[in-house]
N, C-alpha and C. Protein backbone atom coordinates (compact mmCIF):
# COMPACT_ATOMS: atom_id res chain seq x y z
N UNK A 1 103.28 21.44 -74.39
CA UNK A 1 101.99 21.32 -75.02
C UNK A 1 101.49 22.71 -75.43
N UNK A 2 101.16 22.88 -76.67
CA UNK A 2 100.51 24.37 -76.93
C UNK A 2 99.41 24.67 -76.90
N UNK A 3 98.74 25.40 -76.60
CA UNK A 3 97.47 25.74 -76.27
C UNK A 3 96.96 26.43 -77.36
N UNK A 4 95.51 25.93 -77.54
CA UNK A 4 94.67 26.27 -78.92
C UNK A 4 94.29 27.61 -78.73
N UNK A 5 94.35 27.89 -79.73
CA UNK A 5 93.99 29.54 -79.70
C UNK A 5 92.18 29.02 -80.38
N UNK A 6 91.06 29.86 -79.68
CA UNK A 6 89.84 30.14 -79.63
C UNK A 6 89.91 31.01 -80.91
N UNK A 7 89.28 31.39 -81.93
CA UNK A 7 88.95 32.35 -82.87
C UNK A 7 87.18 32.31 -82.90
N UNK A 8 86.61 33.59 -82.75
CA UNK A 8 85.52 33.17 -82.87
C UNK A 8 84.83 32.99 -84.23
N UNK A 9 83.70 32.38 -84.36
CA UNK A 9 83.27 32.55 -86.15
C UNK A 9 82.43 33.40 -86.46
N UNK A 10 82.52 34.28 -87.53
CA UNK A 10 81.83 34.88 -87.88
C UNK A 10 79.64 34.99 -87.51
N UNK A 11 80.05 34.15 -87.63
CA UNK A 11 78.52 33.45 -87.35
C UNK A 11 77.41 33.13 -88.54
N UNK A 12 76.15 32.35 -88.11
CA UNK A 12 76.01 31.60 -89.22
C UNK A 12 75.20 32.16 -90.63
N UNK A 13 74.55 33.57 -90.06
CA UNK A 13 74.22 34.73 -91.04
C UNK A 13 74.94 34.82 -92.06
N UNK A 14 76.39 35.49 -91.40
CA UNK A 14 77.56 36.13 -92.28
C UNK A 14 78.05 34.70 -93.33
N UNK A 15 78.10 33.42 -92.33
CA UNK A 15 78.43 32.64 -93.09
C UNK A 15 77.10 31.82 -94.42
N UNK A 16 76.20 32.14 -94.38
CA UNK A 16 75.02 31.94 -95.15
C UNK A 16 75.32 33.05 -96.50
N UNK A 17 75.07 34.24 -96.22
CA UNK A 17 75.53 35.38 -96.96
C UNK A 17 77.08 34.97 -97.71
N UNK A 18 77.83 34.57 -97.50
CA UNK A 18 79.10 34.55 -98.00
C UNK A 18 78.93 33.35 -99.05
N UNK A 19 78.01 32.61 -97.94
CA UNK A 19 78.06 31.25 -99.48
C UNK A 19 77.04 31.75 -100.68
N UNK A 20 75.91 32.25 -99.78
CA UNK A 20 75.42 32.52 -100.74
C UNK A 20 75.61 33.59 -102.09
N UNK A 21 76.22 33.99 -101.80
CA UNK A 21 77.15 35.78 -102.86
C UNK A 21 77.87 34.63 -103.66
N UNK A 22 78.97 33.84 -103.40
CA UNK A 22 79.65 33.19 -104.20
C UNK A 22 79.37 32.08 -105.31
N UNK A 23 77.43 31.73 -104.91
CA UNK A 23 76.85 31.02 -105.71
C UNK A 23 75.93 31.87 -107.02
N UNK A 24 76.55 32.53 -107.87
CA UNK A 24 75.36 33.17 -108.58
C UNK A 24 73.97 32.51 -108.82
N UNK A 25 73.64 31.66 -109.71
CA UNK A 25 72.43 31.15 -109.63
C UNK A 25 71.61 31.29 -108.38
N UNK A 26 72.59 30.78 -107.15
CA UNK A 26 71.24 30.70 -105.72
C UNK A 26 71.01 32.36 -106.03
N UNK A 27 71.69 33.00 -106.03
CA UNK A 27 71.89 34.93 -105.30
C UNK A 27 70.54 34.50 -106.27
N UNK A 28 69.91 34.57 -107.64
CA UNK A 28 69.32 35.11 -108.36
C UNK A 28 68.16 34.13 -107.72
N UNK A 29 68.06 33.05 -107.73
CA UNK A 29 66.61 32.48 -106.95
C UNK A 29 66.75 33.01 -105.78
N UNK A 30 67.29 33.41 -105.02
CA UNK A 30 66.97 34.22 -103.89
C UNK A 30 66.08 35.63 -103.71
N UNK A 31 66.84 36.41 -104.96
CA UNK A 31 66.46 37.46 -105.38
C UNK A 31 64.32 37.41 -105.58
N UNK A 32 64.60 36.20 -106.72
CA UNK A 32 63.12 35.98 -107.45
C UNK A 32 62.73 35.82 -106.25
N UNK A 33 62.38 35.43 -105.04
CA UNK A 33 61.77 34.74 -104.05
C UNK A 33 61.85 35.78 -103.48
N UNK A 34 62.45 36.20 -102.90
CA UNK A 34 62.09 37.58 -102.23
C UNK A 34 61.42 39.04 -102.85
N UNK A 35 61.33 38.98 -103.99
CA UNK A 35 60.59 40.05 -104.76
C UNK A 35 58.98 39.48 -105.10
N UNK A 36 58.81 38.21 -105.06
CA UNK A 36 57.53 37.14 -105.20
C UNK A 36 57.03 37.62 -103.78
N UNK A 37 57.84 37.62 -102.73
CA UNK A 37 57.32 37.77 -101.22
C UNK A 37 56.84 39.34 -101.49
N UNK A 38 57.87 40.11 -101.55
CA UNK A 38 57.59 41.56 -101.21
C UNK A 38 56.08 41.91 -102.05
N UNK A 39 55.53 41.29 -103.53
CA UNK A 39 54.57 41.52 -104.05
C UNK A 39 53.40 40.62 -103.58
N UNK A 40 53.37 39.63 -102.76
CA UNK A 40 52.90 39.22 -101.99
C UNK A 40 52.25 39.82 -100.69
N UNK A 41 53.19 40.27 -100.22
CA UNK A 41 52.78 41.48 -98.50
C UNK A 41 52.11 42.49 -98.94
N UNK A 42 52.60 43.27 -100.26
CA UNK A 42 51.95 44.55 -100.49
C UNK A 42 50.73 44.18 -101.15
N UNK A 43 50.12 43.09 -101.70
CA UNK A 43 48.65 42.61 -102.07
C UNK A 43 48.08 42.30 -101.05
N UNK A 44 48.79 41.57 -99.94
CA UNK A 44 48.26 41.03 -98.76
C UNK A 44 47.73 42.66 -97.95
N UNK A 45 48.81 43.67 -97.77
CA UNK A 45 48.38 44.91 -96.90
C UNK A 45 47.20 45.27 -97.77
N UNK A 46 47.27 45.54 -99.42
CA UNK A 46 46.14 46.23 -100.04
C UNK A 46 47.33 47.16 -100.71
N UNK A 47 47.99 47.16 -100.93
CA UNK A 47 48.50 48.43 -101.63
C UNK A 47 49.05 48.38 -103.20
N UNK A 48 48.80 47.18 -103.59
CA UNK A 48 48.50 47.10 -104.83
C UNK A 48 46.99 46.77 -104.68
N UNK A 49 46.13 47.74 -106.24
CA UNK A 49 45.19 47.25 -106.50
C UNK A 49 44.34 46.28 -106.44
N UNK A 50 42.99 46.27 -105.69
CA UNK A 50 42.64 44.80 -105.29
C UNK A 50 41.99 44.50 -107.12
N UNK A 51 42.22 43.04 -107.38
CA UNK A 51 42.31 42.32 -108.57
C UNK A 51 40.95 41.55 -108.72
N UNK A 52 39.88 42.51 -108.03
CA UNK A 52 38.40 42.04 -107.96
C UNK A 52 37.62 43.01 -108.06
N UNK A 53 38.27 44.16 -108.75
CA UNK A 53 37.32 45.39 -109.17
C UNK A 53 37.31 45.65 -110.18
N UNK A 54 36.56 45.99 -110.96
CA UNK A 54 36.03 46.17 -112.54
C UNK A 54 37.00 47.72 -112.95
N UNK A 55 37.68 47.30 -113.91
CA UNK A 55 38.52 48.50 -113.92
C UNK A 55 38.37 48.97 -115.73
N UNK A 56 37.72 48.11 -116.38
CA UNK A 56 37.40 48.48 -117.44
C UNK A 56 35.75 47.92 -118.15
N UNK A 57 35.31 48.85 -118.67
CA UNK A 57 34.26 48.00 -119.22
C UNK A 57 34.16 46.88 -120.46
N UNK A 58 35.51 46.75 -121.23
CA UNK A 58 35.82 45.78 -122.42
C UNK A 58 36.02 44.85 -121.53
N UNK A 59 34.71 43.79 -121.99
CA UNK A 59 36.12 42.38 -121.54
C UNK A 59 36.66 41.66 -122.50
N UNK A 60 37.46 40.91 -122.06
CA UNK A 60 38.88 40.63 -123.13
C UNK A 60 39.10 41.18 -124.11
N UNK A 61 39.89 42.38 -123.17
CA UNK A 61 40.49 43.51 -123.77
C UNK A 61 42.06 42.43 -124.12
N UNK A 62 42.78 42.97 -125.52
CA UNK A 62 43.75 42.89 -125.74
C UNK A 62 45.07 43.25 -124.57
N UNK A 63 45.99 42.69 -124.66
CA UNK A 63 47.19 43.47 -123.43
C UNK A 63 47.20 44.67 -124.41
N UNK A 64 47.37 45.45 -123.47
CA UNK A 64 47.66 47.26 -124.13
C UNK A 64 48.55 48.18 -123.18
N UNK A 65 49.33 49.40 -122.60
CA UNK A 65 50.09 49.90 -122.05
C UNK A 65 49.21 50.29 -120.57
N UNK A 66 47.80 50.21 -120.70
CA UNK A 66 47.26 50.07 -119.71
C UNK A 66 46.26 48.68 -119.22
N UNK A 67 46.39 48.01 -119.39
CA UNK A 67 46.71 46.77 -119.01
C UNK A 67 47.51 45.60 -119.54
N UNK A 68 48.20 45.40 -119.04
CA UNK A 68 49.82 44.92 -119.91
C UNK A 68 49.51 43.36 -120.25
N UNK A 69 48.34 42.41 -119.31
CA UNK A 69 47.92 41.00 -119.59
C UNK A 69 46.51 41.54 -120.18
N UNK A 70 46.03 42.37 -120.68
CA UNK A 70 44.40 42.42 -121.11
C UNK A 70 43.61 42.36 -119.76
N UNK A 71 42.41 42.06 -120.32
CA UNK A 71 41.03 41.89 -119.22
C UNK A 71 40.66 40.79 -119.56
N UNK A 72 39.86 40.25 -118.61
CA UNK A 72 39.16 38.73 -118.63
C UNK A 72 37.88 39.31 -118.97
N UNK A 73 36.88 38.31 -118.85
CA UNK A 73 35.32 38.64 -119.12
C UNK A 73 34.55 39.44 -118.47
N UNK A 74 34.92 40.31 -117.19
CA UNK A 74 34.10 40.89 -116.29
C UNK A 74 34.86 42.32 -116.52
N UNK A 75 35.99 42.43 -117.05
CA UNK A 75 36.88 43.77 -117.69
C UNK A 75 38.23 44.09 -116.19
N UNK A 76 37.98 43.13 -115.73
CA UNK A 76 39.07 42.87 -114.41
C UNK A 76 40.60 42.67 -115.38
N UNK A 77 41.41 43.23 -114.88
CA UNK A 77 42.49 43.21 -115.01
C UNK A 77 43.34 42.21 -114.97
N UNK A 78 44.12 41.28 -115.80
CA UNK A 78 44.12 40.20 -115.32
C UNK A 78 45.60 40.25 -114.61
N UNK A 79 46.27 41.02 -115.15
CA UNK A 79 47.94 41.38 -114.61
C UNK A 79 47.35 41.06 -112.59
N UNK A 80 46.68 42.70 -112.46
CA UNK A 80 45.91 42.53 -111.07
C UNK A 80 45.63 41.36 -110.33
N UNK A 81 45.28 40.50 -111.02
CA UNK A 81 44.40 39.36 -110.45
C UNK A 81 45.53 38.31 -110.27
N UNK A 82 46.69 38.50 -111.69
CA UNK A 82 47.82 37.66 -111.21
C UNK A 82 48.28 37.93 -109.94
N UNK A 83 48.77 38.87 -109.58
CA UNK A 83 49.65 39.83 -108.33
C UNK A 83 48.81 39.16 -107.70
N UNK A 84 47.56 38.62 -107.50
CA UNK A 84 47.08 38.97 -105.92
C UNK A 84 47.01 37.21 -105.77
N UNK A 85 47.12 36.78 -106.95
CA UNK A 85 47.17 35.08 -106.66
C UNK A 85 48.51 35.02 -106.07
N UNK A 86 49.82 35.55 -106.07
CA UNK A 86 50.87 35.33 -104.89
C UNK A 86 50.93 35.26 -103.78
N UNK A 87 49.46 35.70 -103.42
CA UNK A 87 49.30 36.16 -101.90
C UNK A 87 48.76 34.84 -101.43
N UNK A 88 47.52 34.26 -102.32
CA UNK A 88 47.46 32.61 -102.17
C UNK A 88 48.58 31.85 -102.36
N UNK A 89 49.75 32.01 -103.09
CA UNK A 89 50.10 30.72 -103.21
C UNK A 89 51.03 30.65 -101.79
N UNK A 90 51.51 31.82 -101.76
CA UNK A 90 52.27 32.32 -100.81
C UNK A 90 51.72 31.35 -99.58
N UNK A 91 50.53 31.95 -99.06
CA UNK A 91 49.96 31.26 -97.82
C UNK A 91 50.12 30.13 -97.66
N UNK A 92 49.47 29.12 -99.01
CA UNK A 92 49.58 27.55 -99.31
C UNK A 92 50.82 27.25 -99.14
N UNK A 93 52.07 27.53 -99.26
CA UNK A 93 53.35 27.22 -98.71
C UNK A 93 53.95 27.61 -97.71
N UNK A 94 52.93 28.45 -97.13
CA UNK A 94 53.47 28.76 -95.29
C UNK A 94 52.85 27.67 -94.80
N UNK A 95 51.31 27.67 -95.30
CA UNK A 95 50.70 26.44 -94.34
C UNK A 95 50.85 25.18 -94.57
N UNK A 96 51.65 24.69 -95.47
CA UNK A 96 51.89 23.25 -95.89
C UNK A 96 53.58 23.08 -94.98
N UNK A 97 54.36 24.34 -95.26
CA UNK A 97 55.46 24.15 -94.29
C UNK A 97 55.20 24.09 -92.73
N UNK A 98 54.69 24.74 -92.79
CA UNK A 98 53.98 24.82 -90.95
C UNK A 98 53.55 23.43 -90.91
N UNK A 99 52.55 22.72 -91.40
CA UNK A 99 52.22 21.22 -91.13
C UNK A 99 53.46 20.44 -91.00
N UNK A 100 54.33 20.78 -92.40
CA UNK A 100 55.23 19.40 -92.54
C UNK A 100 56.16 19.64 -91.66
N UNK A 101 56.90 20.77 -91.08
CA UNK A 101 57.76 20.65 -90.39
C UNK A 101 57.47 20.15 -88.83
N UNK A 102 56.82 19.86 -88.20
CA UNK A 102 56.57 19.06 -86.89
C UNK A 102 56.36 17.86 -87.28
N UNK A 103 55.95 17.69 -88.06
CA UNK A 103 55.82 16.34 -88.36
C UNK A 103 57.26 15.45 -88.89
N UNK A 104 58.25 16.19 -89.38
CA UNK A 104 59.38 15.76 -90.22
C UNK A 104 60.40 15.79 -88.48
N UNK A 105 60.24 16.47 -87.91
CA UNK A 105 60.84 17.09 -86.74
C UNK A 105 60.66 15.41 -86.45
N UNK A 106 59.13 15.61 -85.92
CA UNK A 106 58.88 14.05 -85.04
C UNK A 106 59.32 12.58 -84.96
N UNK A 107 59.22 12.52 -87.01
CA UNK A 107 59.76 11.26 -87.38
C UNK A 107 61.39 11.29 -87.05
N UNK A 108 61.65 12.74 -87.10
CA UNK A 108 63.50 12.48 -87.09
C UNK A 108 63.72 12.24 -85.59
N UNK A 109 63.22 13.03 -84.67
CA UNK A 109 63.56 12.85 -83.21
C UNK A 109 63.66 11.67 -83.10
N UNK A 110 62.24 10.94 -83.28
CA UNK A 110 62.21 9.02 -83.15
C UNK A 110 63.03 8.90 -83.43
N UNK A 111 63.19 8.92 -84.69
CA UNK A 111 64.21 8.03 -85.61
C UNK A 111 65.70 7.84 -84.71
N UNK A 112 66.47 8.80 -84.39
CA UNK A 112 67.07 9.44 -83.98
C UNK A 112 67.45 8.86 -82.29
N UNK A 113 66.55 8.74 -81.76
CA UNK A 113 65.91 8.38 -80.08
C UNK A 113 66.39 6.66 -80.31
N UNK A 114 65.23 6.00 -81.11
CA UNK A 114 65.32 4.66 -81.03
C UNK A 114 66.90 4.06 -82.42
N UNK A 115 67.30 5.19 -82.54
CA UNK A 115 68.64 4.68 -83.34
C UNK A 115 68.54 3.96 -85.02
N UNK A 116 67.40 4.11 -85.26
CA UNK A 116 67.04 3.22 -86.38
C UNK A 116 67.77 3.48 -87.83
N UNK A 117 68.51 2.87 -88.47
CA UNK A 117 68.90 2.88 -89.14
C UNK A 117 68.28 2.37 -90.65
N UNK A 118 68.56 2.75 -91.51
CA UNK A 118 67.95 2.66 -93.14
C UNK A 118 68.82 1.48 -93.52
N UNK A 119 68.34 0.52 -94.20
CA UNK A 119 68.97 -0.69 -94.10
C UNK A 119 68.90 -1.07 -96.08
């Protein structure tokens, strides 16, 4: 009788990373999503411009090389004001995942517990 040789696996990082490199499309929504986050944290710390200060006196200013979306009616920046809405939407999908996942958890445990099958 031969005895199995043990190999260990890489683990499930390396193996996430590997699939993911070999899928172009995911690599690039990965990319977008993590650069959405990173401009997200740095509005969230403050280190981009807060997008609620009067930075020009025209309002609806044309886009121009210094403000690349124009100004709205108060001469606010609107590029600014975009950036800092990531930081909301951002949240709204931490806190909607945070709800749904105990709850998706719960129905599956049951589900799962009492054996129930989809018929």
């Amino acid at each position: 009788m031969a005895a199995e040789v043990y190999t260990e696996s890489p683990g499930l990082w390396v193996d996430a990373f590997r699939r993911l490199s070999k899928d172009k499309l995911a690599a690039l929504c990965f990319a977008i999503i993590i650069i959405y986050s990173a401009i997200a944290l740095l509005c969230w710390v403050g280190l981009l411009a807060s997008g609620y200060s009067t930075v020009s006196p025209e309002s609806y200013a044309p886009p121009s090389t210094s403000h690349w979306f124009g100004t709205d009616i108060f001469g606010r920046d609107v590029l600014l004001r975009t950036l800092q809405g990531t930081r909301i939407a951002i949240s709204i999908g931490l806190v909607t995942s945070l709800i749904a996942i105990p709850i998706g958890v719960g129905f599956g445990s049951d589900c799962g517990l009492l054996r129930w099958r989809h018929r």
